[in-house]
Structures are given as structure tokens and as C-alpha cells.
C-alpha atoms as a PDB file:
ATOM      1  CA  UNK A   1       0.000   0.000   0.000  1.00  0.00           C
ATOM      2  CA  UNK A   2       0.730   3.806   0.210  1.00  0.00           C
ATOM      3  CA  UNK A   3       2.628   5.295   2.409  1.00  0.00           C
ATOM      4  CA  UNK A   4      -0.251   6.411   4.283  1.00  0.00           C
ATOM      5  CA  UNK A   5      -1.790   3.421   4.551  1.00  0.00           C
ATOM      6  CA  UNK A   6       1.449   1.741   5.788  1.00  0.00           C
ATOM      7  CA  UNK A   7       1.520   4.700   8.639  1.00  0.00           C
ATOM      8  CA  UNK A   8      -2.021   4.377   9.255  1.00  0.00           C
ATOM      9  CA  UNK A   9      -1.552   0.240   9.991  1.00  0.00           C
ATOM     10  CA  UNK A  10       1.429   0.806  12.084  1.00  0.00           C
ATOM     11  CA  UNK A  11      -1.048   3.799  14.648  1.00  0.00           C
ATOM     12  CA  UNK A  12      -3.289   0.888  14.673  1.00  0.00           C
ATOM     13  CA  UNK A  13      -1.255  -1.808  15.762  1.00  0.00           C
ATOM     14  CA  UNK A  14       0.411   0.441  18.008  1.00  0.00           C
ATOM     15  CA  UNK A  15      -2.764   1.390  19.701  1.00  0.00           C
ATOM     16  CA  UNK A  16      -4.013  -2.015  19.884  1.00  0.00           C
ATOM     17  CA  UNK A  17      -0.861  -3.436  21.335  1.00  0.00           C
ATOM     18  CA  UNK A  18      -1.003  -0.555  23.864  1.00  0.00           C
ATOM     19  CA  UNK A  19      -4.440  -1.473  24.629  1.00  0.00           C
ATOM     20  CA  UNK A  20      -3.334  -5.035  25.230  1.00  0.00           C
ATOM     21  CA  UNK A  21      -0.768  -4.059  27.476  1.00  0.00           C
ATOM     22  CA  UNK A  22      -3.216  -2.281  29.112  1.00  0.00           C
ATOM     23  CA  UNK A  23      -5.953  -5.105  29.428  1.00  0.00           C
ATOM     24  CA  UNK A  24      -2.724  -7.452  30.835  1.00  0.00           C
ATOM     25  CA  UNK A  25      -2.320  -5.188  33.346  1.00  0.00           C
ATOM     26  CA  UNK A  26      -5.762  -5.705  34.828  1.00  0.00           C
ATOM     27  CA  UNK A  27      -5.750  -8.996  34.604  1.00  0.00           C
ATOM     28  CA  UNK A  28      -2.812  -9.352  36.584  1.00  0.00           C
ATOM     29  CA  UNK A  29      -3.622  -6.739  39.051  1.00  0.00           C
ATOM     30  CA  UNK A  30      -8.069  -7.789  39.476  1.00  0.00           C
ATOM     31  CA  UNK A  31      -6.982 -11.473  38.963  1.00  0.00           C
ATOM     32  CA  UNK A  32      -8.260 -13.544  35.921  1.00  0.00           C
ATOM     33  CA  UNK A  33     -11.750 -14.332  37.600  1.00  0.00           C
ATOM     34  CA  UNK A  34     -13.033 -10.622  38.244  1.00  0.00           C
ATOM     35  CA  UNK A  35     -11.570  -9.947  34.862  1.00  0.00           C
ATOM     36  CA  UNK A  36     -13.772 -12.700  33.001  1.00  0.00           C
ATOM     37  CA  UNK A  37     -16.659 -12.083  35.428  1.00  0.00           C
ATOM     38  CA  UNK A  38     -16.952  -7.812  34.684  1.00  0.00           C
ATOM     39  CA  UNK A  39     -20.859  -7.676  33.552  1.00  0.00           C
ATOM     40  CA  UNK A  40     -22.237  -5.176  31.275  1.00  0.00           C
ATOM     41  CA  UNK A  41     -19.851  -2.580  29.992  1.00  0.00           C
ATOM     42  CA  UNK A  42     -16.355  -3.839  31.372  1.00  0.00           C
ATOM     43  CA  UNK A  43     -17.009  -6.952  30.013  1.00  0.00           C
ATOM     44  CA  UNK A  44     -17.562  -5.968  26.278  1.00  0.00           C
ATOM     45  CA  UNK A  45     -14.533  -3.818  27.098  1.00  0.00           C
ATOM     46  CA  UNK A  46     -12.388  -6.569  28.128  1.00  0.00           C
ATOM     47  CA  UNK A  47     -13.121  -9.226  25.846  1.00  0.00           C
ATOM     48  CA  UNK A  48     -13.518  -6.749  22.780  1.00  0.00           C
ATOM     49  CA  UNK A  49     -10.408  -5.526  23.287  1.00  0.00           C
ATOM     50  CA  UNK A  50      -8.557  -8.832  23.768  1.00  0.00           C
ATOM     51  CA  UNK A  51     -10.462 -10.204  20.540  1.00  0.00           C
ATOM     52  CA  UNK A  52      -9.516  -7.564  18.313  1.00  0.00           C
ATOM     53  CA  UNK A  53      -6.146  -7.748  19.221  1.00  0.00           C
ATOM     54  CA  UNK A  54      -5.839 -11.126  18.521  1.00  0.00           C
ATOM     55  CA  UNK A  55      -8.135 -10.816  15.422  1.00  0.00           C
ATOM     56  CA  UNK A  56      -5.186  -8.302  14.514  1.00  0.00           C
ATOM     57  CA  UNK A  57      -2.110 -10.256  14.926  1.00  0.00           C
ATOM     58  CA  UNK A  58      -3.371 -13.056  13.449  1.00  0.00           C
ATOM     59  CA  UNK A  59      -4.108 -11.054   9.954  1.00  0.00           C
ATOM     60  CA  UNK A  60      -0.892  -9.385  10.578  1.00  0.00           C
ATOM     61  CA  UNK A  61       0.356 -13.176  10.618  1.00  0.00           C
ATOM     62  CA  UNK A  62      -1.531 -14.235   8.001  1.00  0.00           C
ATOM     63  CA  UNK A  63      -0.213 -11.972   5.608  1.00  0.00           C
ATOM     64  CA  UNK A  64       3.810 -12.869   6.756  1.00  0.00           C
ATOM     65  CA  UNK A  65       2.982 -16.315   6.309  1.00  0.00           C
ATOM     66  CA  UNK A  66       1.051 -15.869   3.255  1.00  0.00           C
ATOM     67  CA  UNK A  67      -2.233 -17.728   3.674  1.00  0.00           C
ATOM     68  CA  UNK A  68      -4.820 -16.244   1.762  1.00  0.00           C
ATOM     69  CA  UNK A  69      -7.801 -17.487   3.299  1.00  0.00           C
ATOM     70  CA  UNK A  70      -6.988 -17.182   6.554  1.00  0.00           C
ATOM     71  CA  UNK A  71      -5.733 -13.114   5.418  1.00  0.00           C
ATOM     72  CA  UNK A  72      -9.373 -12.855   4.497  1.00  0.00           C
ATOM     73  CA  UNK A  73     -11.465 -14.638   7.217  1.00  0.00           C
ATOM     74  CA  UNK A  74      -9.263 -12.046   9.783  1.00  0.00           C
ATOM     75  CA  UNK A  75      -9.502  -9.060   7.289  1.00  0.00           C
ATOM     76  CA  UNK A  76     -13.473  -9.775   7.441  1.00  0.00           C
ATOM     77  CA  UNK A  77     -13.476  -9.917  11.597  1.00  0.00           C
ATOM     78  CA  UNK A  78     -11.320  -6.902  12.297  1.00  0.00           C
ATOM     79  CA  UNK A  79     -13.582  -4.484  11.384  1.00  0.00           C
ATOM     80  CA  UNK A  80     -16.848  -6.099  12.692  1.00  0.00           C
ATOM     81  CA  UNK A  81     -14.694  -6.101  16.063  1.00  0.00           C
ATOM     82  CA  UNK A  82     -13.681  -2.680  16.094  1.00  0.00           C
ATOM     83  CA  UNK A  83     -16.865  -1.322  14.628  1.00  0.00           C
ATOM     84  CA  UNK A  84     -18.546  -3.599  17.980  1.00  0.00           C
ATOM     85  CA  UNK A  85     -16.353  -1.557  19.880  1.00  0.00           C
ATOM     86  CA  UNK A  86     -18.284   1.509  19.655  1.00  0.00           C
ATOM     87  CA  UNK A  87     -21.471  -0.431  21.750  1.00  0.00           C
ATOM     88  CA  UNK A  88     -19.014  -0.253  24.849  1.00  0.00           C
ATOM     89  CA  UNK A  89     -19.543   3.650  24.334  1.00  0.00           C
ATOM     90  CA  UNK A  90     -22.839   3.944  23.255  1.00  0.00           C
ATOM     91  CA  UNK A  91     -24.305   1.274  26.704  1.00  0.00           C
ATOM     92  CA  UNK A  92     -23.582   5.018  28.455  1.00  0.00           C
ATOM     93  CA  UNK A  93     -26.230   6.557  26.318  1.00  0.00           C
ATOM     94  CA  UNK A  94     -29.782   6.833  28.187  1.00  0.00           C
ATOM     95  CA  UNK A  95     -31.557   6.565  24.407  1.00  0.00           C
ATOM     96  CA  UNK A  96     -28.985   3.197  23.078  1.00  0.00           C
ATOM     97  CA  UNK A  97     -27.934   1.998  25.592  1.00  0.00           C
ATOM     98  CA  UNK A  98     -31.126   0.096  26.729  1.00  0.00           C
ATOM     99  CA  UNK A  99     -31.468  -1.453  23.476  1.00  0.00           C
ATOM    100  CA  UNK A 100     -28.022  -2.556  23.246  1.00  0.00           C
ATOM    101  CA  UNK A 101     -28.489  -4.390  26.870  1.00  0.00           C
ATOM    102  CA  UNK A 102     -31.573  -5.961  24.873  1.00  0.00           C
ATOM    103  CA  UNK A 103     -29.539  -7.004  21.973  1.00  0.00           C
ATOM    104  CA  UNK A 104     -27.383  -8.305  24.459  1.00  0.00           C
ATOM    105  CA  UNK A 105     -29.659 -10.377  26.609  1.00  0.00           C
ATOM    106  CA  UNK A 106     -31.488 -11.947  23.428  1.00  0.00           C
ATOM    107  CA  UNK A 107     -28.398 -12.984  22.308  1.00  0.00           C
ATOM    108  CA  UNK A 108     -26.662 -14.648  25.031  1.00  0.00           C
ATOM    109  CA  UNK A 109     -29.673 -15.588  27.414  1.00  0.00           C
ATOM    110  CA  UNK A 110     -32.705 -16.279  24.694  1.00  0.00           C
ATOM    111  CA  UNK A 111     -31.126 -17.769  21.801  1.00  0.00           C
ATOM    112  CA  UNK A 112     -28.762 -20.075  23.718  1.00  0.00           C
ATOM    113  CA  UNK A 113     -32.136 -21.733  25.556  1.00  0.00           C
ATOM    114  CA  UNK A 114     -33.866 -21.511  21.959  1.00  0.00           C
ATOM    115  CA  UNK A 115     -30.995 -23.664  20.482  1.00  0.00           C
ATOM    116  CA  UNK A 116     -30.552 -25.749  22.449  1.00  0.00           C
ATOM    117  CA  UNK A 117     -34.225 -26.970  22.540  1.00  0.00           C
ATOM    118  CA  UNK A 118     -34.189 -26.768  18.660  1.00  0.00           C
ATOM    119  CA  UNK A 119     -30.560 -28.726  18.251  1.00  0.00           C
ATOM    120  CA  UNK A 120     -32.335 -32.005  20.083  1.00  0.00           C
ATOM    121  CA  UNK A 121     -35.862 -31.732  18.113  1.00  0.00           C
ATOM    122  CA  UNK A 122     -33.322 -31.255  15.172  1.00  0.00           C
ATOM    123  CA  UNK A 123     -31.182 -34.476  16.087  1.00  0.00           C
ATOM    124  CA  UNK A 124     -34.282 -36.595  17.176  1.00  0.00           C
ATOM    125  CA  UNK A 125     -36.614 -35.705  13.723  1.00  0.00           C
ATOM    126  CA  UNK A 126     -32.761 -36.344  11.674  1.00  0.00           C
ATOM    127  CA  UNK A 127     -32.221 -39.971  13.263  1.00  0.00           C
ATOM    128  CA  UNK A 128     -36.224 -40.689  12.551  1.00  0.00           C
ATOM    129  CA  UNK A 129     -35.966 -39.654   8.604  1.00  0.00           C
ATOM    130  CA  UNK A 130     -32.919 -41.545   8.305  1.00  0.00           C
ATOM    131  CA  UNK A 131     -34.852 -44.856   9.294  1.00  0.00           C
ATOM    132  CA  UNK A 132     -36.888 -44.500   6.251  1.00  0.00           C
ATOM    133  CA  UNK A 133     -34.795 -42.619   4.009  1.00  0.00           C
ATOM    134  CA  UNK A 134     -31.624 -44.797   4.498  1.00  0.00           C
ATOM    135  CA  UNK A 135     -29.905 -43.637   0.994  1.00  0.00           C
ATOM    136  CA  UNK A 136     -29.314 -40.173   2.109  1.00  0.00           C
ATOM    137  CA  UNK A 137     -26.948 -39.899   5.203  1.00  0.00           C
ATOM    138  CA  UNK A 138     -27.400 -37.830   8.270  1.00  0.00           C
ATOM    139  CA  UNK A 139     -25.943 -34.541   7.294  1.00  0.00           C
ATOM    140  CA  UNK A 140     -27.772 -34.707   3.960  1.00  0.00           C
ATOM    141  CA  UNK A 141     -31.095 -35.106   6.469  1.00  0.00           C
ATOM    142  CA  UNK A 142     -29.968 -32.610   8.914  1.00  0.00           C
ATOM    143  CA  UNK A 143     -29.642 -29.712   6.137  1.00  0.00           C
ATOM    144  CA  UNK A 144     -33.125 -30.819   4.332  1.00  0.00           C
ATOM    145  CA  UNK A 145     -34.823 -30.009   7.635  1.00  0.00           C
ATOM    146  CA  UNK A 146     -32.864 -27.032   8.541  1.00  0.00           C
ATOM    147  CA  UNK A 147     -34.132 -25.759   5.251  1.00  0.00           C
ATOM    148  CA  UNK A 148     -37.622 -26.019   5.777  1.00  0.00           C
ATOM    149  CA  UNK A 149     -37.485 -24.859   9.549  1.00  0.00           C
ATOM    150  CA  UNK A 150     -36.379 -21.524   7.282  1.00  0.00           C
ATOM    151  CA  UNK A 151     -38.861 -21.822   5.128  1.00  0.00           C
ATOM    152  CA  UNK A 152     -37.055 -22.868   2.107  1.00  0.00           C
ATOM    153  CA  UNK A 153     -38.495 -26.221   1.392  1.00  0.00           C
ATOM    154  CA  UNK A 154     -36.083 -28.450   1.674  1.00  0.00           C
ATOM    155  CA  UNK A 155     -36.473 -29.563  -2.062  1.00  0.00           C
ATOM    156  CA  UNK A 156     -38.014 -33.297  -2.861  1.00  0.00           C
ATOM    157  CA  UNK A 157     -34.718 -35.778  -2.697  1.00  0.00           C
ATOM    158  CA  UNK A 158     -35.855 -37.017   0.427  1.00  0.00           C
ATOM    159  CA  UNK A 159     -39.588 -37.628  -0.247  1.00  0.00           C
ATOM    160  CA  UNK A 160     -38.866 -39.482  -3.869  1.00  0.00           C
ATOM    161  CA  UNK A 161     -35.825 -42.167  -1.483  1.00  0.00           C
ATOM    162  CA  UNK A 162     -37.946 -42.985   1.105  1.00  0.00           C
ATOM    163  CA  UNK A 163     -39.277 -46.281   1.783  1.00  0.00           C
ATOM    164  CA  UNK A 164     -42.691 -44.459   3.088  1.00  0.00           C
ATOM    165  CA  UNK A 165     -43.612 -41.222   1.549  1.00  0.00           C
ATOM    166  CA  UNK A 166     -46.531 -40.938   3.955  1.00  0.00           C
ATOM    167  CA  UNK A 167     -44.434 -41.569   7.153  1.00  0.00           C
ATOM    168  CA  UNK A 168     -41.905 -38.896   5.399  1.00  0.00           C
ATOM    169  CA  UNK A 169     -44.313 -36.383   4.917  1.00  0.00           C
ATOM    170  CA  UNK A 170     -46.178 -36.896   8.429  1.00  0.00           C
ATOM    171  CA  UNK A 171     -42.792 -36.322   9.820  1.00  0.00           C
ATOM    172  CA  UNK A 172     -41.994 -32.988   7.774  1.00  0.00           C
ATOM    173  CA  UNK A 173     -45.544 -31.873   8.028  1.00  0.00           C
ATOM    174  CA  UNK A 174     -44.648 -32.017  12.123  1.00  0.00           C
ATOM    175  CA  UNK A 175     -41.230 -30.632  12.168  1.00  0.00           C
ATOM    176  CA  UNK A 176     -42.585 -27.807  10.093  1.00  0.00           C
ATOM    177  CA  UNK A 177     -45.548 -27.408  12.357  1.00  0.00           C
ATOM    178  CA  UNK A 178     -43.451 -27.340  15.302  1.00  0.00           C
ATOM    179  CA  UNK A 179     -40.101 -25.283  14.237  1.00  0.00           C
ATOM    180  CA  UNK A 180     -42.648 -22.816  11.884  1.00  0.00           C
ATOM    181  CA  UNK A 181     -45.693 -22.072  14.400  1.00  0.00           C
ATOM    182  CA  UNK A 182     -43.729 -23.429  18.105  1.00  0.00           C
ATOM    183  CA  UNK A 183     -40.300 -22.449  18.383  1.00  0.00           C
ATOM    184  CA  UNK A 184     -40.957 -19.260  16.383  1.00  0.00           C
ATOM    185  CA  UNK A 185     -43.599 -17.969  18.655  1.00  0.00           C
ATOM    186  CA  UNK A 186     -41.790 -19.178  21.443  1.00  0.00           C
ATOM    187  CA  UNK A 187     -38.980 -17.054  20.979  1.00  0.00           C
ATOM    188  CA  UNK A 188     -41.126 -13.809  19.549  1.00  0.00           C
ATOM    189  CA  UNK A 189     -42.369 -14.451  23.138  1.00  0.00           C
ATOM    190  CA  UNK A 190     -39.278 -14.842  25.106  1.00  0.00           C
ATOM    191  CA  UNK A 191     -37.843 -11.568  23.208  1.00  0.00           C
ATOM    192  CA  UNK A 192     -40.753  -9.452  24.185  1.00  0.00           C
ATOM    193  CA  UNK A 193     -40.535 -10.802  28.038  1.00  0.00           C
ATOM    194  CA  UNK A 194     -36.880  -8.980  27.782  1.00  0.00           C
ATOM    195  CA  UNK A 195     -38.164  -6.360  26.080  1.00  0.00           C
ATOM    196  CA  UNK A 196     -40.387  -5.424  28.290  1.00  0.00           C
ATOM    197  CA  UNK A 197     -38.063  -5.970  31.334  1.00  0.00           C
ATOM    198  CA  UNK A 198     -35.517  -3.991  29.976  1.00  0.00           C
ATOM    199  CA  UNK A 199     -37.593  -1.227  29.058  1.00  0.00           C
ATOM    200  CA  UNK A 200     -38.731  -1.161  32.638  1.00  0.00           C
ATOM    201  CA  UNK A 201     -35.769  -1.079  34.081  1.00  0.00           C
ATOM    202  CA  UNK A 202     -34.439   1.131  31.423  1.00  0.00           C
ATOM    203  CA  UNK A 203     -33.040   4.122  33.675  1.00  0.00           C
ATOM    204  CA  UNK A 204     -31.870   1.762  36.154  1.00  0.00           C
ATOM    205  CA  UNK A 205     -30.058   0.503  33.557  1.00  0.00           C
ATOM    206  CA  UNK A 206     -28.507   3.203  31.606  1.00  0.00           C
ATOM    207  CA  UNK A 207     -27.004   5.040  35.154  1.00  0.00           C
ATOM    208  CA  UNK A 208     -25.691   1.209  35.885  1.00  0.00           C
ATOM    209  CA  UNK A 209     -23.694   0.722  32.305  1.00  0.00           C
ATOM    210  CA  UNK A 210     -23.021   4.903  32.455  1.00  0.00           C
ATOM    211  CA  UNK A 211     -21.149   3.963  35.911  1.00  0.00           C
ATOM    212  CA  UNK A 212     -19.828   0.820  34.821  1.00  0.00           C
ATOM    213  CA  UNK A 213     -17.825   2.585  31.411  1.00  0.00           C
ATOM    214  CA  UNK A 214     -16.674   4.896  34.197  1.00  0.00           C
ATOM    215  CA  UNK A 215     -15.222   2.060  36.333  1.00  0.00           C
ATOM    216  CA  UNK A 216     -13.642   0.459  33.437  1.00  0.00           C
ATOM    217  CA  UNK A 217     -11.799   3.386  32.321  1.00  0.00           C
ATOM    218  CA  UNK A 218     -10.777   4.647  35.600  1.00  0.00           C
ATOM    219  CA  UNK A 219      -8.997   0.856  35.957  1.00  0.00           C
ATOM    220  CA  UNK A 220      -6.792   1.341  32.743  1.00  0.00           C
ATOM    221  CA  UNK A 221      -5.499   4.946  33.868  1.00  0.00           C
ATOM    222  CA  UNK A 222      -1.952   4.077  35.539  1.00  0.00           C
ATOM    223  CA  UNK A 223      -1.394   5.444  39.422  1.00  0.00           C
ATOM    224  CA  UNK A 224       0.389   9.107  38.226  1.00  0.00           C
ATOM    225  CA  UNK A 225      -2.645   9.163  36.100  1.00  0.00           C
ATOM    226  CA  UNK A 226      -5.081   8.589  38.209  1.00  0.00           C
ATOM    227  CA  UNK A 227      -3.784  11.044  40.799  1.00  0.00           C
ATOM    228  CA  UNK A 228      -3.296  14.061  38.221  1.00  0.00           C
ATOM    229  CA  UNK A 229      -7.004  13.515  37.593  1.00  0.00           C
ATOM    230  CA  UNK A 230      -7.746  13.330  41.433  1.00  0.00           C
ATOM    231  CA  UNK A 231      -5.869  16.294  41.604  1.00  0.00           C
ATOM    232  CA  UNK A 232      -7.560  18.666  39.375  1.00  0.00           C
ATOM    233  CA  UNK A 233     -10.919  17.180  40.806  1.00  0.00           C
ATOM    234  CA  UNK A 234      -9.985  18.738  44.269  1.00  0.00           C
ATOM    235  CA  UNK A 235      -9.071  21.987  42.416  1.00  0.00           C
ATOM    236  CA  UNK A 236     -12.047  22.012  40.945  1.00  0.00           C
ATOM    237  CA  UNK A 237     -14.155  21.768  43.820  1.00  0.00           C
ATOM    238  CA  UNK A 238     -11.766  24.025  45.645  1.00  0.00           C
ATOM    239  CA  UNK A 239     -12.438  26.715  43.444  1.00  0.00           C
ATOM    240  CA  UNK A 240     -14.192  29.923  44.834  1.00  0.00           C
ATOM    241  CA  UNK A 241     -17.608  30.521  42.928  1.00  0.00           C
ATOM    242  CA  UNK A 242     -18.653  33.209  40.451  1.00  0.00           C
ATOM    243  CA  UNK A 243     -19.833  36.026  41.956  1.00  0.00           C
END
């Protein structure tokens, strides 16, 4: 690349591996426990910052070693990870920052409990199509009824191999019934339970993440720092009004 480009790469590496240093720092000094364990806004800090570090080396690595693919899976997750970044900033907001603590909560609370009940329906309908559909193997089976939970249709292979159309169909006709009209409501319903807990809570919430962004900076600002900044504080507050 350019010049500027090449400068612009090195202020990024540099800032991430100061950031790193940084994050190493806490870890050594809260212990690796309270660092994992931070809710909320120092724990998208701390693991965001960690990932796109490593996100970054390995592209940097990538490139030295010269493995394409690998170059472009990293060069596609850097950006998403610094980009992702900006929701440690935005939790502080009192409009965002409830909805990002939604996003949040669907994602790592909902989804996991939707998935996991739709991975064993998934396994258990798989094994009983494979009895009579014996030509197609597992995977094949796993991916036709993945499709039609999405609504694609699956497509006909497995209808036109089976030993028992009607058995076949009765068993797509309930999987569809169940992933389609079920689990879908199910989780419309479990996302608008956190909705509407998060929205009530939704002041509560923003002073919580406001305080906790405040927190997680304060812990990367070194001891000098952190008593310059107490310093001017006191002068601050020492400071004889306006008349």
C-alpha cells in the first residue's frame, strides 16, 4: 500500500498493542476471575479488546505467512470487532444503551435456551428420517430439515428415497408445524418478556452501564494518572464561585 496506509496500519497496531498491554495489566492486578466475570460494559470492554487484538495479529500473521484465506477470514473480523467496539460507548447513552443491553440479553440468554431446545428436536426428527430414508446420510437429512425450519423447502430428494412417503411427509408436516408455528412464537415471546423488562428497568439501567464505562476506564489509567485527575478534581471543587 501507500505510504499512508502503511503509517495508518502501524497507529493501529500500536494502539491495539497498547491497549493489550493495558488489558494485561488488569488482569494481573483484578486477577483472571473478576476480569472474566466484569458484567455489562467492562465486560464488552475486556473481551472486545482482547479479541480484536488477537483478530489483529493473526491477519498481521496471516499476511507474513502468506495464507490467503486465513488473510481474508481475519480481514473480514477486524472491522466487525472494532466497529462492535463503539457499543461499549454507546451502553452510556440513556436513548442506546437500553437497546443494546436488549440485543445483548437476546443474544446470550434467549437464543442459547432456543438452540438448544431446537438442536435435540433437530437431532431426534434427523435420526427418525434416516430410518426410512436410508440412501441419504445424516448430514444430507440434517440440512433438508434445517431448510424447511427456514422456510425454504427443503427440495423433494428425500420424499422421492424414502421407503414411506406418507411416514416422510407426516414427519416434515410435524417438524414444520413445530419449528414454523412453536419455536418461532416461542422465541417472539421470550424476546418481548426482555423487552419489556428492559424497558422497565431502562433508567436503572442506563445510570448502571453509564457507571460501569466509568469504572472500566478509571482501571486502565496508571497510578500518576489517576492522581493528576484526582488532583484537578480537588481543584475544581476548591475553586471559589462566580460572583
Amino acid at each position: 500500500g501507500s505510504t499512508a496506509d502503511r503509517a495508518l496500519l502501524s497507529f493501529i497496531v500500536a494502539a491495539a498493542g497498547v491497549k493489550f498491554v493495558v488489558e494485561m495489566k488488569q488482569i494481573y492486578t483484578q486477577g483472571p476471575f473478576k476480569y472474566c466475570t466484569e458484567s455489562g460494559a467492562g465486560r464488552l470492554d475486556n473481551f472486545l479488546s482482547l479479541l480484536y487484538f488477537f483478530a489483529l495479529v493473526g491477519w498481521l500473521a496471516a499476511i507474513g505467512l502468506h495464507y490467503p484465506s486465513a488473510e481474508f477470514a481475519f480481514e473480514v473480523l477486524v472491522p466487525l470487532l472494532a466497529w462492535g467496539y463503539m457499543f461499549f460507548f454507546m451502553l452510556g447513552s440513556q436513548h442506546v444503551g437500553p437497546f443494546i443491553v436488549m440485543i445483548g440479553h437476546i443474544l446470550f440468554q434467549d437464543m442459547p435456551r432456543f438452540f438448544a431446545i431446537y438442536l435435540v428436536l433437530l437431532a431426534g426428527f434427523t435420526f427418525s428420517v434416516s430410518v426410512v430414508v436410508p440412501n441419504q446420510p445424516p448430514e444430507n437429512t440434517a440440512r433438508w430439515l434445517f431448510e424447511m425450519s427456514m422456510g425454504n423447502g427443503g427440495g423433494d430428494t428425500h420424499a422421492q428415497d424414502s421407503i414411506s412417503p406418507g411416514i416422510t411427509g407426516g414427519l416434515a408436516l410435524v417438524w414444520t408445524l413445530l419449528c414454523n408455528v412453536l419455536m418461532l412464537n416461542l422465541l417472539v415471546a421470550m424476546m418481548t418478556t426482555t423487552y419489556e423488562n428492559v424497558s422497565q428497568e431502562s433508567r436503572f439501567r442506563w445510570k448502571l452501564e453509564k457507571l460501569r464505562i466509568i469504572l472500566s476506564l478509571e482501571g486502565e489509567l496508571t497510578t500518576a494518572d489517576a492522581r493528576e485527575m484526582c488532583e484537578k478534581s480537588y481543584r475544581v471543587m476548591r475553586r471559589p464561585p462566580v460572583q
